[in-house]
Structure formats: C-alpha cells, structure tokens
N, C-alpha and C. Protein backbone atom coordinates (compact mmCIF):
# COMPACT_ATOMS: atom_id res chain seq x y z
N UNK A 1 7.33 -9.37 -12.91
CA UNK A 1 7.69 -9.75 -11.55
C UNK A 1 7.40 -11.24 -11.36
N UNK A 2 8.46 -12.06 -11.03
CA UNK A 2 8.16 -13.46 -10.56
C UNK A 2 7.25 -13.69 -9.43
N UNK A 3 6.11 -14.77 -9.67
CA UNK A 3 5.47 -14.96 -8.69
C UNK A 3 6.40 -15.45 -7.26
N UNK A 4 7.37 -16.03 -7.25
CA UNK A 4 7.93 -16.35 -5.97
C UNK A 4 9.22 -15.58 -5.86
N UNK A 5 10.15 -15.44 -4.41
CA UNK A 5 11.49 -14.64 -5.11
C UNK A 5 11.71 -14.79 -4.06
N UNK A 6 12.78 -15.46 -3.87
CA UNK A 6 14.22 -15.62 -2.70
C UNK A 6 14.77 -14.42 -2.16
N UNK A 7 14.17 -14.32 -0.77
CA UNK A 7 14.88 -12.91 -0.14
C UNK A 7 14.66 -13.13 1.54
N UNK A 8 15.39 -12.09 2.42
CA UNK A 8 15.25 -12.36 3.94
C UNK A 8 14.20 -12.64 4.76
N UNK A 9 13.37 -13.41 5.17
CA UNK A 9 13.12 -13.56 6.08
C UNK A 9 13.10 -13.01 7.71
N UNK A 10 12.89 -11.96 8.38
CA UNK A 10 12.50 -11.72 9.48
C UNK A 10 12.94 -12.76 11.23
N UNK A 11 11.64 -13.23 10.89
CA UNK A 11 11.31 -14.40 11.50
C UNK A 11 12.51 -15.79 11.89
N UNK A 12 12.04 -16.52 10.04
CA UNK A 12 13.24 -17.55 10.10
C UNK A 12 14.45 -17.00 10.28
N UNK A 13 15.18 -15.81 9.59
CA UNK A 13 16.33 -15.01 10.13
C UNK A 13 17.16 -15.74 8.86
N UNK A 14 16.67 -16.36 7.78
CA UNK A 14 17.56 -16.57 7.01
C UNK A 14 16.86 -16.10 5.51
N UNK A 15 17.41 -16.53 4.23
CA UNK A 15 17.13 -15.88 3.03
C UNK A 15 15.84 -17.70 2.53
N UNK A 16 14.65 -17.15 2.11
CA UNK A 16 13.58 -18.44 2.14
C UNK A 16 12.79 -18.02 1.20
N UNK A 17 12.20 -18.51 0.10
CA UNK A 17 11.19 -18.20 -1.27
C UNK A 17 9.80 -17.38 -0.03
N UNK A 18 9.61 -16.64 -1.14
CA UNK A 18 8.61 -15.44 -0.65
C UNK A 18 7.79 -15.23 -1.81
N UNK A 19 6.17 -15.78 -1.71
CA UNK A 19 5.21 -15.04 -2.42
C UNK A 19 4.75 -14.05 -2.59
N UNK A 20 5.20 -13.04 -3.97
CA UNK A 20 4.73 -11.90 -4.04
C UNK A 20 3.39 -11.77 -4.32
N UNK A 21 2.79 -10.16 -4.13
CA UNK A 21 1.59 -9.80 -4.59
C UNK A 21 1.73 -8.49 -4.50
N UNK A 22 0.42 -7.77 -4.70
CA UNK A 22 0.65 -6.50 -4.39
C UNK A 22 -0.61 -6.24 -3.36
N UNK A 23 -0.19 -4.96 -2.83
CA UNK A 23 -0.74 -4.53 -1.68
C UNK A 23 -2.06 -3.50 -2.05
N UNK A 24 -3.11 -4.09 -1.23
CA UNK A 24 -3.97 -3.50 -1.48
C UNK A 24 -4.63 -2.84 -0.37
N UNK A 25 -5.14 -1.60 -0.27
CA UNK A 25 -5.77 -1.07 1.43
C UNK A 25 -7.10 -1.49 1.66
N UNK A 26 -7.42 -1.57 2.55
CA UNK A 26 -8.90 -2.37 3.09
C UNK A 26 -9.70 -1.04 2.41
N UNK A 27 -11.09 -1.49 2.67
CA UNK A 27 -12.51 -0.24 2.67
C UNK A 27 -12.42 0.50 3.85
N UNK A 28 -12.00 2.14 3.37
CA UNK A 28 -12.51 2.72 4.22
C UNK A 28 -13.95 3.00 5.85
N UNK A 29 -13.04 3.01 6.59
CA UNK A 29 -14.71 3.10 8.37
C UNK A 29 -15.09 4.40 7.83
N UNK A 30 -16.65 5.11 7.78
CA UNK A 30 -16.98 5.48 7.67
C UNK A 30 -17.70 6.50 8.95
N UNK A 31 -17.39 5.62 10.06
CA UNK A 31 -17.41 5.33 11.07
C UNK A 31 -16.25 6.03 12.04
N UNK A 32 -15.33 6.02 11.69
CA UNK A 32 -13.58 5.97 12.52
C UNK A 32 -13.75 7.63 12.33
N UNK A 33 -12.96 7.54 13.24
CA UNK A 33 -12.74 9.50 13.87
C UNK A 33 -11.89 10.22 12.97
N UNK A 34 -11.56 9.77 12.25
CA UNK A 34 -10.75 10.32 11.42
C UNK A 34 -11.75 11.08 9.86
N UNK A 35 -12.40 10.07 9.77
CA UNK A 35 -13.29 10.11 8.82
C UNK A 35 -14.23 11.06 8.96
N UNK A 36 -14.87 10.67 10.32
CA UNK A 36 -15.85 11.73 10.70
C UNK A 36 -15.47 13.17 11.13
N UNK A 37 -14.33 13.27 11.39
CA UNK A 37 -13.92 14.79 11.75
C UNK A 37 -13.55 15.24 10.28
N UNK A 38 -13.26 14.77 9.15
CA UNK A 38 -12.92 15.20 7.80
C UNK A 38 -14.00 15.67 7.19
N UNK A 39 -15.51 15.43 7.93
CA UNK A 39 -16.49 15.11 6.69
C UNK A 39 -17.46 16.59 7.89
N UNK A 40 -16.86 16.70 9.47
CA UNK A 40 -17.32 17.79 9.91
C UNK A 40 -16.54 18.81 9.42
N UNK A 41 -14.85 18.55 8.79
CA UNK A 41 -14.40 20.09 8.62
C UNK A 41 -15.06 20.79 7.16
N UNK A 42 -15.11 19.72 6.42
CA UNK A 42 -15.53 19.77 5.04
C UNK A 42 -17.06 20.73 4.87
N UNK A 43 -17.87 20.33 6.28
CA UNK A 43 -19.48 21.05 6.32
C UNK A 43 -19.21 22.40 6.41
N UNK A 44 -20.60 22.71 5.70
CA UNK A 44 -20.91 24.22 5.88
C UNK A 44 -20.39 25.55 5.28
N UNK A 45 -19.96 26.33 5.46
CA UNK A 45 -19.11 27.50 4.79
C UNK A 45 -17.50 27.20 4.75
N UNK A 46 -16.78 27.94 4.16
CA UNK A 46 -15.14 27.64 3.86
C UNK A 46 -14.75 26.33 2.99
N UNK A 47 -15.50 25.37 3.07
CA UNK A 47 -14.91 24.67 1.74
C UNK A 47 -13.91 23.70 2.41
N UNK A 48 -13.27 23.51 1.85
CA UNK A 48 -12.01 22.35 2.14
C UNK A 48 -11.00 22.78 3.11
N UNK A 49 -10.58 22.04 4.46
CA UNK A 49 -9.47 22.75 4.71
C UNK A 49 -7.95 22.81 4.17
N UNK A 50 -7.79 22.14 3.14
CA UNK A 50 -6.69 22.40 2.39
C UNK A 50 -7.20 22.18 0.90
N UNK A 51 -6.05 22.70 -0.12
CA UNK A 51 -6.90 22.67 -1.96
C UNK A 51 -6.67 21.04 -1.68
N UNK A 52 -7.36 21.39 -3.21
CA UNK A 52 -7.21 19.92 -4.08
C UNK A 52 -6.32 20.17 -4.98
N UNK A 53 -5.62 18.97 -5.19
CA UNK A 53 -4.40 19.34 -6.18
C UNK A 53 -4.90 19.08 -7.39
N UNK A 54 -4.29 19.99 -8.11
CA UNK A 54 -4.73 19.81 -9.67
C UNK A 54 -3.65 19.79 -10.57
N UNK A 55 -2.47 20.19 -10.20
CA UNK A 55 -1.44 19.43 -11.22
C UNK A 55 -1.05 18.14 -10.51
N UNK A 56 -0.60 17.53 -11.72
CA UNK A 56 -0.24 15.74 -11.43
C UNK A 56 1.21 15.92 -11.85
N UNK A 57 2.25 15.89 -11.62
CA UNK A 57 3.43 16.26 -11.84
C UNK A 57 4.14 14.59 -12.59
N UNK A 58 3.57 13.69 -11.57
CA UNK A 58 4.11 12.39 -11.66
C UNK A 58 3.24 11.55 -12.47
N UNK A 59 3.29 9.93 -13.67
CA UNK A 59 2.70 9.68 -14.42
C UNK A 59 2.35 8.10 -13.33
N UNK A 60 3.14 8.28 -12.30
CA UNK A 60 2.81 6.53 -12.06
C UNK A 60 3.02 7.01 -10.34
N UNK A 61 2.20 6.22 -9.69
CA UNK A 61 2.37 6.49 -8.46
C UNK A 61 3.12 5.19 -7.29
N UNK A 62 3.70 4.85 -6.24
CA UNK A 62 4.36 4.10 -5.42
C UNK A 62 3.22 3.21 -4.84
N UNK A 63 3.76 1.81 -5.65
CA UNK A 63 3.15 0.87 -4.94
C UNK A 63 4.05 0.23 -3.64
N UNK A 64 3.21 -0.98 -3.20
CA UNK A 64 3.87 -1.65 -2.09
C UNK A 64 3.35 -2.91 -2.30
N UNK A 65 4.99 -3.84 -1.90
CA UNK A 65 4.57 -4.83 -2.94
C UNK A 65 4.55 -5.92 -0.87
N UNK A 66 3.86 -7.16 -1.64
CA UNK A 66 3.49 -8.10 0.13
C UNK A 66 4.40 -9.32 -0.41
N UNK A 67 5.28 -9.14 0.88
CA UNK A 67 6.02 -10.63 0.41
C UNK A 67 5.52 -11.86 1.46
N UNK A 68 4.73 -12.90 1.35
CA UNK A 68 4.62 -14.06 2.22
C UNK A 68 5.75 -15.31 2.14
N UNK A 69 6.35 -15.17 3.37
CA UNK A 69 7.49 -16.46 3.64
C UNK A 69 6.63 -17.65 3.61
N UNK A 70 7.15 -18.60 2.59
CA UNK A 70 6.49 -19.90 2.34
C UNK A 70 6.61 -20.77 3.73
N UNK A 71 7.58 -20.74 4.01
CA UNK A 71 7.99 -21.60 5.15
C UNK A 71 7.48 -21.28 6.42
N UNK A 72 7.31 -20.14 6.88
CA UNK A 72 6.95 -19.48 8.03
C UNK A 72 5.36 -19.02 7.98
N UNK A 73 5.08 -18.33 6.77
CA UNK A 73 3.99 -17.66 6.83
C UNK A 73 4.07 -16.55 6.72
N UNK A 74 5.23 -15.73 7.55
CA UNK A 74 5.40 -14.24 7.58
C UNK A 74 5.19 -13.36 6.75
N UNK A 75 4.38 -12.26 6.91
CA UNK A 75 4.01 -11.34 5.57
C UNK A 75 4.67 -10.35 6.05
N UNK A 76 5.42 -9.23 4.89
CA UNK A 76 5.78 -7.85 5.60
C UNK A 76 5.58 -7.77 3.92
N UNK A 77 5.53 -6.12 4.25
CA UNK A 77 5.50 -5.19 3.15
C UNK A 77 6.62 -4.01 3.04
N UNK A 78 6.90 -4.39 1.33
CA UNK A 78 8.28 -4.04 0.70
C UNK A 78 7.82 -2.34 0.14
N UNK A 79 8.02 -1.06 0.82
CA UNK A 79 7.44 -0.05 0.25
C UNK A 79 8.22 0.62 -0.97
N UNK A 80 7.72 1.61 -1.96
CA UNK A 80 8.31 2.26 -2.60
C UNK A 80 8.29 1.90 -4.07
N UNK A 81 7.62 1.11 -4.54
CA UNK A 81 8.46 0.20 -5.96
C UNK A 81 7.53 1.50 -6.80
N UNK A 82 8.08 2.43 -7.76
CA UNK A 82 6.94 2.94 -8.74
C UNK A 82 6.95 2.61 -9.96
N UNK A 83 5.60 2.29 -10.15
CA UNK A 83 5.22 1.28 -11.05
C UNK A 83 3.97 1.40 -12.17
N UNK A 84 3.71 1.53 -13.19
CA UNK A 84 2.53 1.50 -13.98
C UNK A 84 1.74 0.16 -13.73
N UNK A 85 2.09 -1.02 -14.10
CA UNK A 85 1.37 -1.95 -13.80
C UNK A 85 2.46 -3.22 -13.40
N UNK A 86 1.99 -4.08 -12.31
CA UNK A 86 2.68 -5.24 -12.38
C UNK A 86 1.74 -6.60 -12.73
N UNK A 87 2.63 -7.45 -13.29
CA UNK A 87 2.48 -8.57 -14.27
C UNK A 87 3.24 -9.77 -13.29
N UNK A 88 2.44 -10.46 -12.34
CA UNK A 88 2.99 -11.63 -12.15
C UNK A 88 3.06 -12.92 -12.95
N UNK A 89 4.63 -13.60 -13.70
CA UNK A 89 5.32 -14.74 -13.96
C UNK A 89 5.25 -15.84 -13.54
C-alpha cells in the first residue's frame, strides 16, 4: 500500500493526496456502562450470556484503513479492506 494516494476529499469536495495508515481502536473504559454491565452479566452462576466461538471459519479478518487529506486535514475511515498484513511504500 502506498504511503500517500489520490482520492475524494469530503470537505475540499475535490480528488487531493491522502495519507494512509491503518486504524487502530483506543483502550478499552473499564469504567463505561457497557463494560460494566458485561462483567455483571458474566458474574456468578450461568456463565456467559452468549458461547464463545470456537470455529474460525475465516484466515484474515477486516481492517479499516484512515485516510488524512494533506491539504485540509480531514480524516475519515475507509471500512472493509481484508487483509493479512499491510506494508506501507
């Protein structure tokens, strides 16, 4: 994958070099309600409220790649690419 790559723009509204990277998710709140209601369903008797998967059907999973408009600044994220590893050029 080329480190830079000519594509639309948003913002400027025209086609402008865009720095790729890839997308990475912050550290989990440990804190956030989401978290904490997962970790009350998880307590006590019954176990999990849904399995754990144990077949892996797929060998590579869907990244999302971050494009930053040089000119503008603008970041959006390109979803879907599946990928083993990317190699920025």
């Amino acid at each position: 994958m080329p480190k830079e790559v000519t594509t639309y723009c948003p913002r400027c509204k025209t086609h402008q070099p865009h720095l790729t990277s890839l997308y990475k998710a912050g550290k989990r709140r440990a804190l956030a309600e989401g978290e904490r209601r997962h970790e009350r369903e998880k307590k006590g008797y019954g176990g999990q409220k849904y399995s754990l998967q144990k077949k892996f059907a797929k060998t590579t999973k869907k990244q999302t790649l971050r494009l930053a408009c040089k000119t503008c600044g603008y970041t959006r994220h390109k979803k879907g690419m599946r990928l083993r590893k990317l190699v920025f050029e």
